[in-house]
N, C-alpha and C. Protein backbone atom coordinates (compact mmCIF):
# COMPACT_ATOMS: atom_id res chain seq x y z
N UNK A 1 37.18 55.55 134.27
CA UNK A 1 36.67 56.52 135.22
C UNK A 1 35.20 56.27 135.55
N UNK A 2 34.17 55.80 134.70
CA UNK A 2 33.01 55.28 134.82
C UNK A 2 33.01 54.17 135.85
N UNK A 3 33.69 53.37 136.07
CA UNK A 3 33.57 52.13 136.52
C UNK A 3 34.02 52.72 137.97
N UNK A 4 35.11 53.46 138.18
CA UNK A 4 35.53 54.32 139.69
C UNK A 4 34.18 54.48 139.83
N UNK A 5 33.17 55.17 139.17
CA UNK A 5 32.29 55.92 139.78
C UNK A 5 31.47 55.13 140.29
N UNK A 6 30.99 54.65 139.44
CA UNK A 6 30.50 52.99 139.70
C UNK A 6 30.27 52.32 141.14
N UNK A 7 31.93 52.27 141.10
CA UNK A 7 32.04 51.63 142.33
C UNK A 7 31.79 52.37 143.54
N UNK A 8 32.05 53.81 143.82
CA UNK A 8 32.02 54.64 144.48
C UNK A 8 30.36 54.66 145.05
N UNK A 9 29.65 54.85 143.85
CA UNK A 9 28.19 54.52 144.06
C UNK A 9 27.87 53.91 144.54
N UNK A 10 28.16 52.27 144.46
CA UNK A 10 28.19 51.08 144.87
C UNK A 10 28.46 50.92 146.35
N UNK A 11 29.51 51.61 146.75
CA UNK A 11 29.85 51.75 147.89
C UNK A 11 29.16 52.72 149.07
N UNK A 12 29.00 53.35 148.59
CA UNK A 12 28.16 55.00 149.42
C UNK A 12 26.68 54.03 149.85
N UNK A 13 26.53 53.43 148.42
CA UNK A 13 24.66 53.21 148.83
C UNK A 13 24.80 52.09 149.93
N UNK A 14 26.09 51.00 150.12
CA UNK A 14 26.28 49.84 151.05
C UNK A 14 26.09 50.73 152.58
N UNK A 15 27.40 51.37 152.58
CA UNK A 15 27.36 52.62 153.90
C UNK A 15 26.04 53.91 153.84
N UNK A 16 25.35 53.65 153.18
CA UNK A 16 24.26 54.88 153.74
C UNK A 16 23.04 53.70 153.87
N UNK A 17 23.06 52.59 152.96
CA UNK A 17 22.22 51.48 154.27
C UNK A 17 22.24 50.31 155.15
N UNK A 18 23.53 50.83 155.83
CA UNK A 18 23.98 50.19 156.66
C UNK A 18 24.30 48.96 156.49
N UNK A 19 25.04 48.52 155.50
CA UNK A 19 25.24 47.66 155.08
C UNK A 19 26.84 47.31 155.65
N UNK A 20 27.62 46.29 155.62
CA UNK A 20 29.02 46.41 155.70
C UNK A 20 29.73 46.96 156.35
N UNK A 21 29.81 47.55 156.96
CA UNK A 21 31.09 48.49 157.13
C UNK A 21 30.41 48.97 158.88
N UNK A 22 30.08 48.21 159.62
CA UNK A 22 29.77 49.70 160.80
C UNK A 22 30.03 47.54 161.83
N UNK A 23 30.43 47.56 162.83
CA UNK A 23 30.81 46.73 163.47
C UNK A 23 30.68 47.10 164.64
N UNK A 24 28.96 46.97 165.14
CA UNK A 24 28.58 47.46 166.92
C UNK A 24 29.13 46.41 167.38
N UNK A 25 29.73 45.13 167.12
CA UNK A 25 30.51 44.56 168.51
C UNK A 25 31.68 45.16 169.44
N UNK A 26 32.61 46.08 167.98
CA UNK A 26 33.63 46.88 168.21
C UNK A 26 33.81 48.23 168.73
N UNK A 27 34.54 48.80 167.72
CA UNK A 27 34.66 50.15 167.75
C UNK A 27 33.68 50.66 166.82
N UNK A 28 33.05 49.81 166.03
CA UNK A 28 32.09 50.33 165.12
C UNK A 28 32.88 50.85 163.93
N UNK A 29 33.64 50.43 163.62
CA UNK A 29 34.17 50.86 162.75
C UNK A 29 35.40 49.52 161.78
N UNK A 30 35.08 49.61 161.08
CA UNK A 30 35.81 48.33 160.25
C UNK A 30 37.45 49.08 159.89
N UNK A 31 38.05 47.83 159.68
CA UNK A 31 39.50 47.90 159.97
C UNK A 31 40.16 48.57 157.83
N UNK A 32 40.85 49.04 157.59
CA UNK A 32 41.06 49.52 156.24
C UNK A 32 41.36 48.28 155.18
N UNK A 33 41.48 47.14 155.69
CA UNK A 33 41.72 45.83 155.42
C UNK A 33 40.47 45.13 154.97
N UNK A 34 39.90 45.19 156.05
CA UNK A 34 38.29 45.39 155.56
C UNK A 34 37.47 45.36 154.39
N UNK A 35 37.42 47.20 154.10
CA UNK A 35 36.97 47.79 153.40
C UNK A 35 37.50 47.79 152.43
N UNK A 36 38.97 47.37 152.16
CA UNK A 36 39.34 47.01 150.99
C UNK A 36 38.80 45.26 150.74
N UNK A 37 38.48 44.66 151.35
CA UNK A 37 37.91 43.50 150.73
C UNK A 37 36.77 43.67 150.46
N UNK A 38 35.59 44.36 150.59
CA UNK A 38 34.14 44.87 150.58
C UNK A 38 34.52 45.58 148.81
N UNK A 39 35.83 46.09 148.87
CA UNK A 39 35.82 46.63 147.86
C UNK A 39 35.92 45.89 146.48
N UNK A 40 36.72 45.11 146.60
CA UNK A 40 37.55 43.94 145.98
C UNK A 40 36.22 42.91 145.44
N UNK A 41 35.32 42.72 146.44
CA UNK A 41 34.11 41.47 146.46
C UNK A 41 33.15 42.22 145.15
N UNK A 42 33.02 43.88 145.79
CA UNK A 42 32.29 44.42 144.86
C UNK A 42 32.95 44.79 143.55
N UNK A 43 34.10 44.91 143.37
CA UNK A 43 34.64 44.78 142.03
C UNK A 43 34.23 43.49 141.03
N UNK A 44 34.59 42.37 141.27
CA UNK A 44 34.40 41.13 141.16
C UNK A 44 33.20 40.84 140.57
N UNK A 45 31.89 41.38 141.50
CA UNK A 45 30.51 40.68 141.89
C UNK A 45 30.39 41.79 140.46
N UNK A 46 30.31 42.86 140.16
CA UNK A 46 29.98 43.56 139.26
C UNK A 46 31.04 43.76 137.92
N UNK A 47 32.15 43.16 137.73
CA UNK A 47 32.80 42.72 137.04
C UNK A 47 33.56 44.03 136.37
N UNK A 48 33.84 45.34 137.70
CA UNK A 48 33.98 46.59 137.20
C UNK A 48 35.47 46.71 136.11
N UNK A 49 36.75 45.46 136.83
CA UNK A 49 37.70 45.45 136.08
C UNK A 49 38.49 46.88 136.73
N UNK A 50 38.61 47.39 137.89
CA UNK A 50 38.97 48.43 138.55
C UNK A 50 40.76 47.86 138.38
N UNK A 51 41.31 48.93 138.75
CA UNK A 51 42.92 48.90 138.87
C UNK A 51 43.27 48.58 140.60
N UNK A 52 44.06 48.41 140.68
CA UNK A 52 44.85 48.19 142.18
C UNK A 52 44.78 49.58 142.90
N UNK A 53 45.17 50.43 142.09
CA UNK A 53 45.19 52.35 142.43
C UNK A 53 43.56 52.56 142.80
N UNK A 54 42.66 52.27 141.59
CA UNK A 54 41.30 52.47 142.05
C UNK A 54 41.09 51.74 143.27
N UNK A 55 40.96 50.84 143.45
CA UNK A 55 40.44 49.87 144.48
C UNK A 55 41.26 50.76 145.62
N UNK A 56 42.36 51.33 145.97
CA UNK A 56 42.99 51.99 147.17
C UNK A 56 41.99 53.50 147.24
N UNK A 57 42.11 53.97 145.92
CA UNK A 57 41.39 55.31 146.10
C UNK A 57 39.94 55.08 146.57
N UNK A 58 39.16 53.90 146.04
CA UNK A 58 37.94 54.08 146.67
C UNK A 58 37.91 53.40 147.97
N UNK A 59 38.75 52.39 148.23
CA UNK A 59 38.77 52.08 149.75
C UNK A 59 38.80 53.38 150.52
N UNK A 60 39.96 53.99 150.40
CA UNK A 60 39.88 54.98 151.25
C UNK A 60 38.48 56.82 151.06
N UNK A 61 37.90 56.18 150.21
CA UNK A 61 36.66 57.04 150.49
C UNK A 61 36.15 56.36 150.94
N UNK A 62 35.63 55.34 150.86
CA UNK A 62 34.53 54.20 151.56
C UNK A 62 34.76 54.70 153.17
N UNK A 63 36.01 54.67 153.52
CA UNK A 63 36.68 54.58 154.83
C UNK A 63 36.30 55.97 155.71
N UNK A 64 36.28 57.31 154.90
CA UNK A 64 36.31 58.68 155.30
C UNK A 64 34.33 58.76 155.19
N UNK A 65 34.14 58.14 154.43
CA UNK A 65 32.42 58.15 154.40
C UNK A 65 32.04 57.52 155.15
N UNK A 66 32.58 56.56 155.81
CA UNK A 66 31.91 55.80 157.07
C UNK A 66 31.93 55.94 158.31
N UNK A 67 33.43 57.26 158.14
CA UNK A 67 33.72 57.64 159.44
C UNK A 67 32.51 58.78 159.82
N UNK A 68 32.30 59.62 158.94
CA UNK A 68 31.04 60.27 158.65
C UNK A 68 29.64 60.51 159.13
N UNK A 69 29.50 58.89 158.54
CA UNK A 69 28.30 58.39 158.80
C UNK A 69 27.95 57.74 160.12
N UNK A 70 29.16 57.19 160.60
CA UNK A 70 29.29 56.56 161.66
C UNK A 70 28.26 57.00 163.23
N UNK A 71 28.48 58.51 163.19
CA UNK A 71 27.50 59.13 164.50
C UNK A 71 26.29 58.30 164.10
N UNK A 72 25.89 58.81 163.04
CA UNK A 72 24.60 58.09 163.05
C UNK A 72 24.10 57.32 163.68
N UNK A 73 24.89 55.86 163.73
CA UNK A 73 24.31 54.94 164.21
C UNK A 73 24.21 55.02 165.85
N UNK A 74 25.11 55.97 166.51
CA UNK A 74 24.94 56.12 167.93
C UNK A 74 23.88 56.59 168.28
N UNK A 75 23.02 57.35 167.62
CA UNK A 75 21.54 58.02 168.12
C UNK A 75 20.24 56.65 168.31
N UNK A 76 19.87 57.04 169.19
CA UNK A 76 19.16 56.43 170.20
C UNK A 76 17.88 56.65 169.29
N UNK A 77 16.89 55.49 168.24
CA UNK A 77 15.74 56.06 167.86
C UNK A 77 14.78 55.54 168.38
N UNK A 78 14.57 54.31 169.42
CA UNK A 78 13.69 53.95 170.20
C UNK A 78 12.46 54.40 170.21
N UNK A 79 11.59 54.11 170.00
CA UNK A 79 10.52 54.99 170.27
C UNK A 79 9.87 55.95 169.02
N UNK A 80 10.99 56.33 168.33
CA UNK A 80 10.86 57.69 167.32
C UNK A 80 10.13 56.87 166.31
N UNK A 81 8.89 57.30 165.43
CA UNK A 81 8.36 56.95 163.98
C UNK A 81 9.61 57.47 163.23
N UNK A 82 9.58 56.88 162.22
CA UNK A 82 10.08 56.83 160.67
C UNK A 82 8.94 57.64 160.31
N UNK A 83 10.29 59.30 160.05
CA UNK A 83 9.50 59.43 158.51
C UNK A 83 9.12 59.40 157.32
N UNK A 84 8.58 59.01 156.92
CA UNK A 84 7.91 58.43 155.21
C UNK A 84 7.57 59.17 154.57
N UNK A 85 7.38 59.77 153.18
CA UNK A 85 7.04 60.32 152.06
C UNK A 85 6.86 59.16 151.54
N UNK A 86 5.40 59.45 150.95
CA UNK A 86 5.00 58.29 149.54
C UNK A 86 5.02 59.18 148.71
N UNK A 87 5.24 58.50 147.51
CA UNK A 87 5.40 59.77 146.68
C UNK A 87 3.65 59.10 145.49
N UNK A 88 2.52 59.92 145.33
CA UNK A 88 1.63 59.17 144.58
C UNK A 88 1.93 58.89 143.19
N UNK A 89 2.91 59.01 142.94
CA UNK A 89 3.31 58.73 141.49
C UNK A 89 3.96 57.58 141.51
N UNK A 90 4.31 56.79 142.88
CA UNK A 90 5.13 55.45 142.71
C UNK A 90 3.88 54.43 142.85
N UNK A 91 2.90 54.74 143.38
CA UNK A 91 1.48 54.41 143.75
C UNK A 91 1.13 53.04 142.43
N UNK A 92 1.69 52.97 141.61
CA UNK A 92 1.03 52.20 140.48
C UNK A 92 1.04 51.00 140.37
């Protein structure tokens, strides 16, 4: 169950920085085939030892989190600053 989580983690942080999974040539959106190989690579690369069942269950969150996230990338930030927080305690 650690290692699900793991991966789940693993996955969220790929799709929340835009990593993998978002395809502006297309529909923007990667195929479930996909995301099960993104899943599979990251099993592997981190040596989680996941089950066949896991690897489906977290594909298909990967899949519902990206659908999610997905608006995101349609907003127009042209122009807009990034906002930043430094935090002075990372300062060192």
């Amino acid at each position: 169950m650690v290692e699900t989580k793991k991966a789940n983690d693993l996955a969220s942080q790929s799709i929340l920085a835009g990593r993998c999974f978002i395809d502006t040539e297309n529909s923007g959106l990667y195929t479930m085939q996909y995301m099960k190989d993104a899943v599979q690579r990251i099993n592997v690369e981190y040596g989680l030892n996941l089950t066949d069942e896991e690897i489906e269950t977290i594909t298909k969150q990967v899949e519902a989190g990206q659908r999610l996230f997905s608006k995101l990338y349609e907003v127009d930030v042209d122009g807009v600053s990034p906002a930043l927080k430094i935090d002075p305690a990372e300062k060192k």
